[in-house]
C-alpha atoms as a PDB file:
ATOM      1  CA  UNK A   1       0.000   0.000   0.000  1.00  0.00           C
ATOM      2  CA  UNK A   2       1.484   3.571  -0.901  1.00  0.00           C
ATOM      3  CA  UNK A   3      -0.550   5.653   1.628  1.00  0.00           C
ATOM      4  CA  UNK A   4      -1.944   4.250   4.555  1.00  0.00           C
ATOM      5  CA  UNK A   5      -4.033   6.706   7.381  1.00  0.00           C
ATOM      6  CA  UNK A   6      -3.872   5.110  10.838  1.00  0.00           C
ATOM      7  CA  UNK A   7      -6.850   6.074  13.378  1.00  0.00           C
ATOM      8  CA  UNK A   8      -6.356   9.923  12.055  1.00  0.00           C
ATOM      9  CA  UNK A   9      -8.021  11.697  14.128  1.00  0.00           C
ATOM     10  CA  UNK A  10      -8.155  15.228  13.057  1.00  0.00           C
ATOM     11  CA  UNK A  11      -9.620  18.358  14.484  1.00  0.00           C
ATOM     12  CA  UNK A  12     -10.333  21.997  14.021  1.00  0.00           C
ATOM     13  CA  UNK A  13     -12.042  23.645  16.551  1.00  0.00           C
ATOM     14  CA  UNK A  14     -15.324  22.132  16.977  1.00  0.00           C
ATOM     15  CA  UNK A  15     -15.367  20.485  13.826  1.00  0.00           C
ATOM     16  CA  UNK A  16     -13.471  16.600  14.041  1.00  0.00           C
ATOM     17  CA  UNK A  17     -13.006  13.841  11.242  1.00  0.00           C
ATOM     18  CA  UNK A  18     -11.626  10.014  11.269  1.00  0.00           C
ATOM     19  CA  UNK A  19      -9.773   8.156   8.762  1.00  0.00           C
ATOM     20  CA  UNK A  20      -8.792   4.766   8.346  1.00  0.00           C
ATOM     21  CA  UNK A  21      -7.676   3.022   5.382  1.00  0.00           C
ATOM     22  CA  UNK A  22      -5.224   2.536   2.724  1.00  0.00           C
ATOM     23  CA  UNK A  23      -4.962   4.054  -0.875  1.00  0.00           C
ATOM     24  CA  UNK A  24      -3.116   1.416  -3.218  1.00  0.00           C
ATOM     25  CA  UNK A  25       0.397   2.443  -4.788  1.00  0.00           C
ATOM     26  CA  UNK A  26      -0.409   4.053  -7.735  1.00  0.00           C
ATOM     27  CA  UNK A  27      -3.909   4.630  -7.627  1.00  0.00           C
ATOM     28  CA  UNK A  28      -6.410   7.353  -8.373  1.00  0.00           C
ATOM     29  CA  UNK A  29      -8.564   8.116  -5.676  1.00  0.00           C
ATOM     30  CA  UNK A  30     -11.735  10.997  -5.450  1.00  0.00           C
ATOM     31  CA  UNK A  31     -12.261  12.415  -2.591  1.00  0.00           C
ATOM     32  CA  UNK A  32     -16.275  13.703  -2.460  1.00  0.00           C
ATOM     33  CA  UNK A  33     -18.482  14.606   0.069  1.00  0.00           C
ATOM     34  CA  UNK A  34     -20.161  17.338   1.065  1.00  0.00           C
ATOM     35  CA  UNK A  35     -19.345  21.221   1.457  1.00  0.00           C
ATOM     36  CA  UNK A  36     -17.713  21.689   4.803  1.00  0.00           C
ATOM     37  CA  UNK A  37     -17.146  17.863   5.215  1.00  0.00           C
ATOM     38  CA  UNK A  38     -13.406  18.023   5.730  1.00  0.00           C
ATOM     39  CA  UNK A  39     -12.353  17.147   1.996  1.00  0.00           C
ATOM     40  CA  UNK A  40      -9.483  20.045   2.088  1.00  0.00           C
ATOM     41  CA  UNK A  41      -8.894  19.406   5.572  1.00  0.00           C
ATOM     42  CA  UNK A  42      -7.656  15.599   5.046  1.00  0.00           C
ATOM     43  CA  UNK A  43      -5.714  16.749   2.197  1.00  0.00           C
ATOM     44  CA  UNK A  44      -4.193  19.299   4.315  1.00  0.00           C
ATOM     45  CA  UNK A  45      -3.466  16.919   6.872  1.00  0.00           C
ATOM     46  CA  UNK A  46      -1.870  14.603   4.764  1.00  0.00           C
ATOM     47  CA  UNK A  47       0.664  17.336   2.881  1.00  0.00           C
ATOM     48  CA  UNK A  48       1.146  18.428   6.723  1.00  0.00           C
ATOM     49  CA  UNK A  49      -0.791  21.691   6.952  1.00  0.00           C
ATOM     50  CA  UNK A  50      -3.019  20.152   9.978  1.00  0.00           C
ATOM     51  CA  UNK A  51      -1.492  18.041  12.716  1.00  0.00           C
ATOM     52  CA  UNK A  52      -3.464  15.069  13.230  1.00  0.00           C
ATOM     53  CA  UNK A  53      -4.663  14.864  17.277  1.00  0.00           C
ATOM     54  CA  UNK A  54      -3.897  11.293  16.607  1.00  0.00           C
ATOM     55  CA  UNK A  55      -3.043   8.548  14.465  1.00  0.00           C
ATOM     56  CA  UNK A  56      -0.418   8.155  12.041  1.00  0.00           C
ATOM     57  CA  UNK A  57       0.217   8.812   8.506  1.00  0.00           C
ATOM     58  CA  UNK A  58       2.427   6.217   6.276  1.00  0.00           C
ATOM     59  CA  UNK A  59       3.909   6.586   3.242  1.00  0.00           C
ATOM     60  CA  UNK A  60       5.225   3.234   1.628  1.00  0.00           C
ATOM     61  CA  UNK A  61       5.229   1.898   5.202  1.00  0.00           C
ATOM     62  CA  UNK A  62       7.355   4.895   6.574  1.00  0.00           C
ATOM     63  CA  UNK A  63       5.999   7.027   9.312  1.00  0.00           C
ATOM     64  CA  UNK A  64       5.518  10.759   7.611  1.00  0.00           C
ATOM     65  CA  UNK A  65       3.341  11.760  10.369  1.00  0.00           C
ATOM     66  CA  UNK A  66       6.255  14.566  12.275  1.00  0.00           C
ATOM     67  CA  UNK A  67       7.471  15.564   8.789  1.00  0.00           C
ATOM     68  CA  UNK A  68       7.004  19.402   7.590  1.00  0.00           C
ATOM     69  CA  UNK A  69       5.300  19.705   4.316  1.00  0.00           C
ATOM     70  CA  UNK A  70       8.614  20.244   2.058  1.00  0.00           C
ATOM     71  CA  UNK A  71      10.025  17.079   3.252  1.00  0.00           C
ATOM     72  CA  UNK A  72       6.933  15.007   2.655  1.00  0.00           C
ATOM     73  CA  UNK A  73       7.067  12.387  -0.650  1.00  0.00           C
ATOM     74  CA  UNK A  74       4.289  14.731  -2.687  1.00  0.00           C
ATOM     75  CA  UNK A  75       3.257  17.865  -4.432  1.00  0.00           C
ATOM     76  CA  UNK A  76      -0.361  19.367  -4.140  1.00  0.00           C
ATOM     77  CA  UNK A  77      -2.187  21.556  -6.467  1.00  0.00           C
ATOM     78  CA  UNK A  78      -4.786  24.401  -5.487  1.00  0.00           C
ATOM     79  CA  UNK A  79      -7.624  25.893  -7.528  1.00  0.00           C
ATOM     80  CA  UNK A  80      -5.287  28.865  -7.563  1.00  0.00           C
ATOM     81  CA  UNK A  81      -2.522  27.361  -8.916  1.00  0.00           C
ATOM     82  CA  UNK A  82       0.001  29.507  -6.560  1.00  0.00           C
ATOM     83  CA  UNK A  83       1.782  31.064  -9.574  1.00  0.00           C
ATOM     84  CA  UNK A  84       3.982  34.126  -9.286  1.00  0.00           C
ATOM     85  CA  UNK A  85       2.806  36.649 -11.602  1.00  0.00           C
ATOM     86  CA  UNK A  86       6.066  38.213 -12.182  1.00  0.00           C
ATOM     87  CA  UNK A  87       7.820  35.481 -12.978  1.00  0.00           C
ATOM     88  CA  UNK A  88       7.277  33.641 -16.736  1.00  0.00           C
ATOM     89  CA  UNK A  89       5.323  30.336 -17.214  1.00  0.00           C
ATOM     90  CA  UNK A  90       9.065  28.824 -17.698  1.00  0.00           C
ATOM     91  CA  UNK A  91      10.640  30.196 -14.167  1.00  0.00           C
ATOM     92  CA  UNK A  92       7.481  29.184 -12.263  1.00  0.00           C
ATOM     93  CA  UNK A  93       7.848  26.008 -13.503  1.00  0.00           C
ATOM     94  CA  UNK A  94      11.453  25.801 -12.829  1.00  0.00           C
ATOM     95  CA  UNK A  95      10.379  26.192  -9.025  1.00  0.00           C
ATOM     96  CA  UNK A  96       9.735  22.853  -8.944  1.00  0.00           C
ATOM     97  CA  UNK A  97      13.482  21.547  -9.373  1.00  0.00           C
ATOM     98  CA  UNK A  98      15.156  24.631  -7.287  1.00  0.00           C
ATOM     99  CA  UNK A  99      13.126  27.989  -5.608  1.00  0.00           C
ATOM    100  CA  UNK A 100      16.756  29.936  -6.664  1.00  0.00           C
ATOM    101  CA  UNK A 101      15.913  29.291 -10.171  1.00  0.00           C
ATOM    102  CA  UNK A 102      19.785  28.592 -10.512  1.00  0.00           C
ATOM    103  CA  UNK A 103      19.348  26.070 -12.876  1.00  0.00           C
ATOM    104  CA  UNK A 104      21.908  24.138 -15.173  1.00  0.00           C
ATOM    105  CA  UNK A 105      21.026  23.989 -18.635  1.00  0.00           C
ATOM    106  CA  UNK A 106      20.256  20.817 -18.626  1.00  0.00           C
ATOM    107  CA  UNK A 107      17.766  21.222 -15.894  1.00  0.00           C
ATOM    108  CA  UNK A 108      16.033  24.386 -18.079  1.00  0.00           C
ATOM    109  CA  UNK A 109      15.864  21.379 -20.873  1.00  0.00           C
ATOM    110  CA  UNK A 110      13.956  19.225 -18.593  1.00  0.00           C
ATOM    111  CA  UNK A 111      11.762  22.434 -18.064  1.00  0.00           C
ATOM    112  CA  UNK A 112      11.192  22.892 -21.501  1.00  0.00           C
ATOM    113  CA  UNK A 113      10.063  19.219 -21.873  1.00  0.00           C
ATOM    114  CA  UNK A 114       7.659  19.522 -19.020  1.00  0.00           C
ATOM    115  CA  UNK A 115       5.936  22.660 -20.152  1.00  0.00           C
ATOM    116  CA  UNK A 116       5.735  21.100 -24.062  1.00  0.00           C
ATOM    117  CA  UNK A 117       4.658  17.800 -22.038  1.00  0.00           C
ATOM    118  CA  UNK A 118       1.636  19.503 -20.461  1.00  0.00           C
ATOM    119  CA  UNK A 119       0.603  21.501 -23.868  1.00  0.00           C
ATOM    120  CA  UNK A 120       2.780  24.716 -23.165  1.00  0.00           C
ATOM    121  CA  UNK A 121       5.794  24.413 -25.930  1.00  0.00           C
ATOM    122  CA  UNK A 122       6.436  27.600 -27.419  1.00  0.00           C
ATOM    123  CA  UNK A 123       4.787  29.592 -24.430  1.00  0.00           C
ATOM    124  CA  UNK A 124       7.474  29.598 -21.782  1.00  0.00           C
ATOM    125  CA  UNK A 125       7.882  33.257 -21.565  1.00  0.00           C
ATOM    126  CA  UNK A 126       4.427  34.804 -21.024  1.00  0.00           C
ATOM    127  CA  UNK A 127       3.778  35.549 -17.330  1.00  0.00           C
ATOM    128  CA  UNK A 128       0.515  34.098 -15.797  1.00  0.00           C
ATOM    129  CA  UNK A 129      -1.608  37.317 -16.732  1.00  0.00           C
ATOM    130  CA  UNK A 130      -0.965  36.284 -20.399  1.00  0.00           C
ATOM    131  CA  UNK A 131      -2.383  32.888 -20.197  1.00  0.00           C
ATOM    132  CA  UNK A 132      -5.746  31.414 -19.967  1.00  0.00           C
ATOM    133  CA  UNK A 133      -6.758  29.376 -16.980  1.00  0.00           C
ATOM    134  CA  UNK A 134      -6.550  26.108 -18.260  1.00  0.00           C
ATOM    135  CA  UNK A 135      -2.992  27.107 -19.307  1.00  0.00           C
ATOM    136  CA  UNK A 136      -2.134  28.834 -16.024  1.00  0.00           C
ATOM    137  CA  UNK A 137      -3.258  24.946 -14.658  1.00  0.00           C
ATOM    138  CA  UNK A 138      -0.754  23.312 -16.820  1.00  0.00           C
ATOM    139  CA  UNK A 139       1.827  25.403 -15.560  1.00  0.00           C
ATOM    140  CA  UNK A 140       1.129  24.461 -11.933  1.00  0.00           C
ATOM    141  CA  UNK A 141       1.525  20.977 -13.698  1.00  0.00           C
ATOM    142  CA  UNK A 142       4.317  21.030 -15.101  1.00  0.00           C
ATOM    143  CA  UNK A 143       5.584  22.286 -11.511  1.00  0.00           C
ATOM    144  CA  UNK A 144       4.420  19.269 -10.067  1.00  0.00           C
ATOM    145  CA  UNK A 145       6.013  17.320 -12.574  1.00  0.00           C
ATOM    146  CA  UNK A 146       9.711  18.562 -12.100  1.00  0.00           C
ATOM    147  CA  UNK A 147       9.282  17.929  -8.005  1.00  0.00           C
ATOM    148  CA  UNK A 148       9.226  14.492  -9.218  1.00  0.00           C
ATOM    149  CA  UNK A 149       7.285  13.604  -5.821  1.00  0.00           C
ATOM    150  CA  UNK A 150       4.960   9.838  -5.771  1.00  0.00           C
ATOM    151  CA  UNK A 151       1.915  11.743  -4.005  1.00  0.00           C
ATOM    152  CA  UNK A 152      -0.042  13.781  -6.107  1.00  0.00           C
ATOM    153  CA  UNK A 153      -2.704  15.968  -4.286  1.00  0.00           C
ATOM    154  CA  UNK A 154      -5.667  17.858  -5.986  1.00  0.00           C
ATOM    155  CA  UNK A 155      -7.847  20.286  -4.249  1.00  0.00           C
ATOM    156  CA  UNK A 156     -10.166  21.223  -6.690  1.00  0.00           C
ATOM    157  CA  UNK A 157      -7.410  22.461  -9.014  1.00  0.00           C
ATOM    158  CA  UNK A 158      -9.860  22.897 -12.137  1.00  0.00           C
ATOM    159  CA  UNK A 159     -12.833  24.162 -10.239  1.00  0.00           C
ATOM    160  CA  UNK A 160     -13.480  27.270 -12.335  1.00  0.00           C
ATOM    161  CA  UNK A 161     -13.006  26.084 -15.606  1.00  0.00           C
ATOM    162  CA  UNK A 162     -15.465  25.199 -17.420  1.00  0.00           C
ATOM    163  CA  UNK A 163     -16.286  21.613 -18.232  1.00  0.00           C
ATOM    164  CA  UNK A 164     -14.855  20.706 -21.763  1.00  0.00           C
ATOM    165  CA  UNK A 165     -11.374  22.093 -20.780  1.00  0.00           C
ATOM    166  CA  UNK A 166     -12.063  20.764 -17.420  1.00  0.00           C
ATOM    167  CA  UNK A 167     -12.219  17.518 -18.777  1.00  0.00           C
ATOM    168  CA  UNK A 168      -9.352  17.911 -20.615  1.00  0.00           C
ATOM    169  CA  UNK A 169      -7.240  18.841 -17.840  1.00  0.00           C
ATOM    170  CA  UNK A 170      -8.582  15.555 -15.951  1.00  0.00           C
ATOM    171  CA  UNK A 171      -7.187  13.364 -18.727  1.00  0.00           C
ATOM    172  CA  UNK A 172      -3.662  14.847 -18.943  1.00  0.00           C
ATOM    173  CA  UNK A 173      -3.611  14.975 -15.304  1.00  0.00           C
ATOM    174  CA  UNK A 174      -4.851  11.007 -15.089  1.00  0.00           C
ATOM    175  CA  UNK A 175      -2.312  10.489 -18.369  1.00  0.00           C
ATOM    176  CA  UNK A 176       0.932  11.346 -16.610  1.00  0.00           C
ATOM    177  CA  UNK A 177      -0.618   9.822 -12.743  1.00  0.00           C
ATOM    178  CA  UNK A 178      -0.366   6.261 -15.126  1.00  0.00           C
ATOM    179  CA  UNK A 179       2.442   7.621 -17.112  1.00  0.00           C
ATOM    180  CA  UNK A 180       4.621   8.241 -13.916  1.00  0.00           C
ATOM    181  CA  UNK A 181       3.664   5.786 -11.516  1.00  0.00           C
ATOM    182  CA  UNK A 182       2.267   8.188  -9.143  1.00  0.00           C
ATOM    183  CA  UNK A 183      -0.588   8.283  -6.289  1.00  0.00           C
ATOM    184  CA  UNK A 184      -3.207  10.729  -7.029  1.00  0.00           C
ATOM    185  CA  UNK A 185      -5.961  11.747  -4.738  1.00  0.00           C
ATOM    186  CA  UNK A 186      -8.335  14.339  -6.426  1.00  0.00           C
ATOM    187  CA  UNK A 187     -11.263  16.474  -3.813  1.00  0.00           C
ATOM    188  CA  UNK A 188     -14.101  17.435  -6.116  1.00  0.00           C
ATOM    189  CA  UNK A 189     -18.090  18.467  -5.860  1.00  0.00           C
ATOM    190  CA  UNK A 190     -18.763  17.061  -9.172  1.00  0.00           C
ATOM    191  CA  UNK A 191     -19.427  13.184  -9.526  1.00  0.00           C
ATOM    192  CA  UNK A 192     -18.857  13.290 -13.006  1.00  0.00           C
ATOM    193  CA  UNK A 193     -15.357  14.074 -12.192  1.00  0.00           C
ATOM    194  CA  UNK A 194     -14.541  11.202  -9.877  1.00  0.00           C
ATOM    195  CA  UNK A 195     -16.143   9.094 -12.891  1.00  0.00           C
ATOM    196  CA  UNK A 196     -13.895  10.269 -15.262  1.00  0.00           C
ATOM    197  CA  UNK A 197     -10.475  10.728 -12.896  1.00  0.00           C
ATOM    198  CA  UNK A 198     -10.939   8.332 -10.020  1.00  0.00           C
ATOM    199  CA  UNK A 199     -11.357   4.241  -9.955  1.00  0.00           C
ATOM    200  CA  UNK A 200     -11.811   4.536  -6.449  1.00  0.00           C
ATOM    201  CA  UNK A 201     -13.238   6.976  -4.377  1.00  0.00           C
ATOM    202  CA  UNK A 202     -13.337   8.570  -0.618  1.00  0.00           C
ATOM    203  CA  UNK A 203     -16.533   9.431   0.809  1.00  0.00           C
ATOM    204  CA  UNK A 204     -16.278  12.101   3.174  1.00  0.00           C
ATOM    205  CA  UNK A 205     -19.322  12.445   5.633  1.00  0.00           C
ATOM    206  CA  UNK A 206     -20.758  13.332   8.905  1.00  0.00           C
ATOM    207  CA  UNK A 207     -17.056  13.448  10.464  1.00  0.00           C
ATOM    208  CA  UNK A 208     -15.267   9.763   8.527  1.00  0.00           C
ATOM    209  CA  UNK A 209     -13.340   9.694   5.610  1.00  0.00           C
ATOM    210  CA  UNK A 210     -14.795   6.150   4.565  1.00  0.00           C
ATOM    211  CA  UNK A 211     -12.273   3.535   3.097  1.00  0.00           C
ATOM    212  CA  UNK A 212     -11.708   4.185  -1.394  1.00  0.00           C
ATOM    213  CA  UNK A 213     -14.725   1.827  -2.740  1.00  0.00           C
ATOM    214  CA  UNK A 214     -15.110   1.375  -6.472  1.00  0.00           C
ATOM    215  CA  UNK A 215     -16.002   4.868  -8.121  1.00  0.00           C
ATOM    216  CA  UNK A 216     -18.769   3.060  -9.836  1.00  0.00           C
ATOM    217  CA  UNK A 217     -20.616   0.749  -7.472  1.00  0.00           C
ATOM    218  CA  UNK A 218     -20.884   3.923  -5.158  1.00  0.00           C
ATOM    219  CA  UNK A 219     -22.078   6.387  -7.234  1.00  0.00           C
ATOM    220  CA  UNK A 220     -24.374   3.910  -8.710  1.00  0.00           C
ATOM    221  CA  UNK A 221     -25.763   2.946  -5.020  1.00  0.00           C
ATOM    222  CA  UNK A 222     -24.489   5.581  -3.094  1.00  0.00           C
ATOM    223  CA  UNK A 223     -24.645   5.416   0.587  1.00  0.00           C
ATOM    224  CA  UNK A 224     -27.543   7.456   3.093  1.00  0.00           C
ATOM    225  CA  UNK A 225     -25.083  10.991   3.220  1.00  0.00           C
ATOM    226  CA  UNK A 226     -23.534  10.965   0.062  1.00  0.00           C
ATOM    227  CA  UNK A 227     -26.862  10.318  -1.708  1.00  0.00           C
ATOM    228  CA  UNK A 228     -28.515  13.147  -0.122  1.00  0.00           C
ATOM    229  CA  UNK A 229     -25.532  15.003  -0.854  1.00  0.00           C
ATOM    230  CA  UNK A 230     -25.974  14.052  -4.435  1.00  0.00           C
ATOM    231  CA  UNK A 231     -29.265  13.923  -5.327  1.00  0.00           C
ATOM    232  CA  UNK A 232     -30.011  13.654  -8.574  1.00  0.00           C
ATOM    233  CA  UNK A 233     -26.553  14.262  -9.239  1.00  0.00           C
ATOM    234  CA  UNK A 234     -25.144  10.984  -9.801  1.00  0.00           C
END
């Protein structure tokens, strides 16, 4: 198992959620639920935002529970993207290999590969004002990329777009999860987008993070929250 949550037990001021399970190596796991359920704040958690009251967190069987964000085995994305607008699709990018930006040339190459991997050849030098969401998303990819961290974490990331190029953004992210051999865990609203990202998928309700079930089987017979949650939805 890549990522294993023992007896988490988080909490934030009056508000409290449980976890227990394991997400397979290389798996892509939804996390859904409803608003205010605690979707962001187990992701946060896990990247080590939140210290957990108790329990552990394991990666590959090692104990990641003490360790400060930067030193943890993954990269997470925002709906934001966290891009610095005075700095060129290429050098935000480039963060991910060294925050000095003192690169070798061979490390701008590998840049340059990541940005054309993610859609973005030829555009290196605009600045984030100059690009369209969806391309301001790749960039944030292509960031990710270069950390070359197993644990890939989504919060929402394509949230605003709208819902061809949010599709599109799904697949490319799902085609370089496979591509890589990465863990991906994905917090959405939208059941269509654990459908198309996700083979498995957290529910998150009434204060548990429920074990990753089939994406299918649990949309198609959803359990008491998350089918009041989704209504017709699913």
């Amino acid at each position: 198992m890549a990522l294993r949550l023992e007896q988490l037990h988080l909490r934030l001021g009056d508000f409290t959620l449980d976890a227990d399970f394991e997400v397979p190596a290389r798996a892509r796991v939804a996390v859904i639920g409803p608003s205010g359920a605690g979707k962001s704040t187990l992701l946060a958690a896990i990247a080590g935002f939140l210290k957990p009251e108790s329990g552990r967190i394991l990666w590959e069987g090692r104990d990641i529970t003490a360790l400060p964000p930067g030193k943890r085995p993954l990269s997470i994305l925002f709906q934001d993207n966290n891009l610095f607008p005075h700095l060129t699709a290429r050098q935000n990018a480039a963060l991910g290999i060294r925050p000095s930006l003192r690169l070798s040339d061979e490390e701008w190459a590998r840049v340059d590969t990541a940005l054309a991997r993610v859609g973005l050849a030829g555009l290196g030098d605009r600045r984030p004002a100059a690009l369209s969401g969806g391309q301001q998303g790749r960039v944030a990819l292509a960031r990710m990329l270069l950390r070359r961290r197993s644990l890939m974490l989504l919060d929402e990331p394509f949230a605003a777009l709208g819902p061809a190029l949010k599709a599109d953004m799904l697949d490319l992210v799902a085609e370089i999860v496979e591509a890589e051999g990465m863990t991906a865990l994905l917090v959405s609203h939208d059941p269509e987008d654990a459908r198309r990202f996700a083979p498995l998928t957290v529910v998150v309700a009434e204060g548990r993070a429920a074990p990753p079930a089939p994406t299918e089987a649990l949309l198609g017979n959803p359990p008491p929250a998350l089918a009041a949650y989704l209504g017709n939805g699913a």
